[in-house]
Protein backbone atom coordinates (compact mmCIF):
# COMPACT_ATOMS: atom_id res chain seq x y z
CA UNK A 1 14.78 -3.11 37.72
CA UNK A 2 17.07 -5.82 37.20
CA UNK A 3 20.33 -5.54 36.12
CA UNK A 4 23.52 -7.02 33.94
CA UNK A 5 23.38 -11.05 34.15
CA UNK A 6 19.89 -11.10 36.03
CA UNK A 7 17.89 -9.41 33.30
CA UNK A 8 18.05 -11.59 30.32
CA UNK A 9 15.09 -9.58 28.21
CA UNK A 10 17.66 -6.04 28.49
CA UNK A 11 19.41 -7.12 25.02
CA UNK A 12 16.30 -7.55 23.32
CA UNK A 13 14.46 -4.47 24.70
CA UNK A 14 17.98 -2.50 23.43
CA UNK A 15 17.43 -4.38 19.98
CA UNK A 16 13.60 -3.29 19.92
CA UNK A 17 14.61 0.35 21.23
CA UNK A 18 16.75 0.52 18.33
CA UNK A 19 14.51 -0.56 15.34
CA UNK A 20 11.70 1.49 17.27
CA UNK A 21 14.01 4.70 17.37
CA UNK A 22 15.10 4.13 13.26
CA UNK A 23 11.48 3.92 12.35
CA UNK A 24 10.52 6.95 14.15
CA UNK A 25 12.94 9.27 14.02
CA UNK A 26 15.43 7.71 11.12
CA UNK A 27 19.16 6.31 11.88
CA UNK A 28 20.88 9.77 11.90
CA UNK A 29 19.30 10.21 15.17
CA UNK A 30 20.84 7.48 16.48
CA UNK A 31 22.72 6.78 19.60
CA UNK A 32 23.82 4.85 22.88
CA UNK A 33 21.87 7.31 24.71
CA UNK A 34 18.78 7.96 23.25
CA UNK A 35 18.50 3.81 22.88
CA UNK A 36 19.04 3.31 26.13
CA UNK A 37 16.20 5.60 27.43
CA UNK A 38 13.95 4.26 25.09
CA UNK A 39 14.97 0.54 26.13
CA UNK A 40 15.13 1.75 30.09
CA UNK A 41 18.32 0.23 30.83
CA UNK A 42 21.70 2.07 31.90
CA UNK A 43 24.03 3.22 29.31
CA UNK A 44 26.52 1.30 30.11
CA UNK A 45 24.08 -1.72 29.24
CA UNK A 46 25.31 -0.34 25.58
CA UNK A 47 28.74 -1.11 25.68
CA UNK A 48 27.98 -4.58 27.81
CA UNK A 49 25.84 -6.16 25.37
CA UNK A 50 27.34 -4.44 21.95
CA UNK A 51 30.85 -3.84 20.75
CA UNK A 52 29.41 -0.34 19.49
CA UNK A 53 27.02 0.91 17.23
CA UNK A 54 27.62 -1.04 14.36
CA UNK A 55 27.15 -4.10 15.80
CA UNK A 56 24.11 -2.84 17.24
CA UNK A 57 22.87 -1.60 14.18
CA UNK A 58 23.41 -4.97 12.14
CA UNK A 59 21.70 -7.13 15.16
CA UNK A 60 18.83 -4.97 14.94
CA UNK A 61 18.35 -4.68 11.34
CA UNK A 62 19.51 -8.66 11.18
CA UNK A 63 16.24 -8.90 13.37
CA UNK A 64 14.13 -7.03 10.90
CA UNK A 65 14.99 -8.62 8.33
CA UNK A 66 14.29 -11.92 9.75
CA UNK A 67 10.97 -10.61 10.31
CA UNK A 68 10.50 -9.87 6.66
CA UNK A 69 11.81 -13.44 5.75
CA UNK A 70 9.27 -14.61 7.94
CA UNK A 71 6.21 -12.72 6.09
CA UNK A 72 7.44 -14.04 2.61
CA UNK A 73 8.28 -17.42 3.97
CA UNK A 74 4.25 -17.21 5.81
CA UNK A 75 2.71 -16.29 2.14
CA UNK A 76 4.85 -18.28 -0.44
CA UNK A 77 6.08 -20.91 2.01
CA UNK A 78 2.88 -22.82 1.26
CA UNK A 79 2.22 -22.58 -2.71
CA UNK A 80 2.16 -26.09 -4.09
CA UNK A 81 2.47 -25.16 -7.94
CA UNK A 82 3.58 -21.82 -9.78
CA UNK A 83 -0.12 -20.42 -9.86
CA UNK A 84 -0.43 -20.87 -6.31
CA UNK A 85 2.90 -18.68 -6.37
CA UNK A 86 1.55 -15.80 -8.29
CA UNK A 87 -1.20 -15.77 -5.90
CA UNK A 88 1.00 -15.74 -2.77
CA UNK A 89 3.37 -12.79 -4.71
CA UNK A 90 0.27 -10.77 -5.30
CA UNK A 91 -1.12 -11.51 -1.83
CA UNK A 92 2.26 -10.55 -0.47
CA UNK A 93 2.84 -7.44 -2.23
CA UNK A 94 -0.79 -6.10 -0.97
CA UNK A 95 -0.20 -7.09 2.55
CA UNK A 96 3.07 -4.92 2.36
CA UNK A 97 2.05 -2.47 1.14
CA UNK A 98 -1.04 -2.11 3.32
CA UNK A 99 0.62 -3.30 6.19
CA UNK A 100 3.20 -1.57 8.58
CA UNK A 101 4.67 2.12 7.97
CA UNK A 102 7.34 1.08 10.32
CA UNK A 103 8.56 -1.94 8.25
CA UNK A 104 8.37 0.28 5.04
CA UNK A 105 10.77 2.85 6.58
CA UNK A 106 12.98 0.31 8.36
CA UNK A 107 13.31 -1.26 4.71
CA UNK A 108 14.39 1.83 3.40
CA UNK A 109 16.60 2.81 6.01
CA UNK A 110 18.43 -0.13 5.31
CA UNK A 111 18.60 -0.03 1.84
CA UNK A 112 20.00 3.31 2.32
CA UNK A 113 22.49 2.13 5.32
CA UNK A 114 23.75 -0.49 2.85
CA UNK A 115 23.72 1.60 -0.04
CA UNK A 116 26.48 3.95 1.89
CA UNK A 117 28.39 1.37 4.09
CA UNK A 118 29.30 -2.04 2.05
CA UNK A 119 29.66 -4.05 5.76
CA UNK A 120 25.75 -3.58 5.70
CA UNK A 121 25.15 -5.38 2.06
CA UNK A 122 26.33 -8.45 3.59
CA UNK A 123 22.55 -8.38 5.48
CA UNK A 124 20.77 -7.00 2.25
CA UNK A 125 22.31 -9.84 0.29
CA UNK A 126 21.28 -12.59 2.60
CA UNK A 127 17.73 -10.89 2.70
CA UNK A 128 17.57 -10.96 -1.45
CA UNK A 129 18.67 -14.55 -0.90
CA UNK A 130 15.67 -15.72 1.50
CA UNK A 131 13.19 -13.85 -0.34
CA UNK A 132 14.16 -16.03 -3.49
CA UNK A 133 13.89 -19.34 -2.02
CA UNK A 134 10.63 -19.98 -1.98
CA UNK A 135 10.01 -18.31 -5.61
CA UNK A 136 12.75 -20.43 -6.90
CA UNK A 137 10.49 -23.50 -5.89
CA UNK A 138 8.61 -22.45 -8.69
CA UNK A 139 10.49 -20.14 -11.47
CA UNK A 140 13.86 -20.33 -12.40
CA UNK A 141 16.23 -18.23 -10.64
CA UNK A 142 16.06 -15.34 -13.51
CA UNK A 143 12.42 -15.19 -12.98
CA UNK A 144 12.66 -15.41 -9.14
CA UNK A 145 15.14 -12.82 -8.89
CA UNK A 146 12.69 -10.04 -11.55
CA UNK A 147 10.05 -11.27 -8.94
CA UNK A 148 11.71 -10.57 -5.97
CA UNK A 149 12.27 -7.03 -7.88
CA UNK A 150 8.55 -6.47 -8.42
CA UNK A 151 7.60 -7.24 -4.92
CA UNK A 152 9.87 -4.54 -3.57
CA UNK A 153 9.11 -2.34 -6.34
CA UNK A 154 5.29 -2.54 -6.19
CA UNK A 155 4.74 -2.34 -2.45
CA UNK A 156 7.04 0.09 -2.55
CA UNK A 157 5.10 1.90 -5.17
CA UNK A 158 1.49 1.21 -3.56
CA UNK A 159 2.38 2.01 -0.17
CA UNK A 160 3.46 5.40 -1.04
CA UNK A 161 1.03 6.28 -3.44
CA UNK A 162 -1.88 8.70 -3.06
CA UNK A 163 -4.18 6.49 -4.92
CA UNK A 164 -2.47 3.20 -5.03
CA UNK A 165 -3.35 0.61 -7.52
CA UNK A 166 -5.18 -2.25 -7.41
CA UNK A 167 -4.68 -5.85 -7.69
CA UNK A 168 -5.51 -6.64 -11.25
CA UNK A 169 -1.65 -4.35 -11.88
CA UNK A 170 -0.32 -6.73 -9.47
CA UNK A 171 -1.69 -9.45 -10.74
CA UNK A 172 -0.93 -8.61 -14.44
CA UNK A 173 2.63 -7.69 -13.47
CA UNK A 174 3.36 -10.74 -11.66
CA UNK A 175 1.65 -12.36 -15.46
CA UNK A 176 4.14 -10.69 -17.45
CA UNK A 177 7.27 -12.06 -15.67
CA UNK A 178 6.22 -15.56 -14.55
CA UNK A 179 4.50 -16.46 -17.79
CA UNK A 180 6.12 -17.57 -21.21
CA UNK A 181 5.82 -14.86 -23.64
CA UNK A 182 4.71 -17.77 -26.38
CA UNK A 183 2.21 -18.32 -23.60
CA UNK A 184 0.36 -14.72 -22.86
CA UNK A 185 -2.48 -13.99 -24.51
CA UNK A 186 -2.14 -11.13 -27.13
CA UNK A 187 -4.59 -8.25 -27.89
């Protein structure tokens, strides 16, 4: 194997090792060593490529959420009007929901990394902030931000549900918020 300069992948297999590791066996069981077996590089490749932990920890989940960014900017990037929108929220909180286990616990594992260390809000801040842009395309930024709620709240809720529900809550959720309440239809 090749090693320091020569093997320009190592940093990203250590990055991958790391998010790997967190959804498997959660971040408490994290460490130089154990990464570096699962990336197969020396442990000094650790220190080379990563000040220590923390920095480690806020590349990889920096990666993540870039990923996630990516899904939401795939599904809502393309909605041309605010009905296409509440399509592409409903589509998005399915596909969540149904998709990944891994991205589900990496989410939380992040949520409750940030919830305990402030220096990791900075990433869940910037995360909130991508996940509105699109939405605020097409609902103010009060709406955008309940929306951005309701995503995370419903997959959330759907992916860990024995029975999860189906689209029509989604969709009639997603109704609620986006729509005018001089404008909803009343029973």
């Amino acid at each position: 194997m090749a090693t320091g300069h020569t093997d320009p992948q190592r940093r990203e297999r250590i990055i991958a090792a790391t998010l790997d590791l967190i959804a498997e066996e959660g971040i408490a069981r994290v460490s130089h060593r154990r990464i570096a077996a699962r990336a197969g590089v020396p442990l000094g490749s650790m220190t080379y490529h990563f000040d220590g932990i923390d920095e480690l920890l806020r590349e990889a989940f920096r990666r993540f959420t870039d990923h996630i960014a990516a899904v939401f900017d795939a599904r809502l990037g393309t909605a041309a009007d605010p009905d296409q929108a509440r399509t592409a929220v409903a589509d998005l909180v399915h596909i969540l929901s149904e998709g990944s286990r891994r991205d589900l616990v990496l989410t939380q594992e992040l949520y409750t990394l940030a919830a305990r260390r402030p220096a990791y809000r900075e990433l869940t801040h910037e995360w909130m902030r991508r996940s509105r842009v699109h939405l605020e395309k097409h609902f103010d930024p009060d709406t955008a931000r309940q929306l951005d709620a309701l995503i995370e709240g419903l997959t959330l809720h759907r992916a860990l549900a024995q029975r999860p529900h189906d689209r029509s809550l989604t969709v009639e959720a997603i109704a609620r918020i986006t729509t005018p309440a001089d404008r909803r239809s009343r029973p």
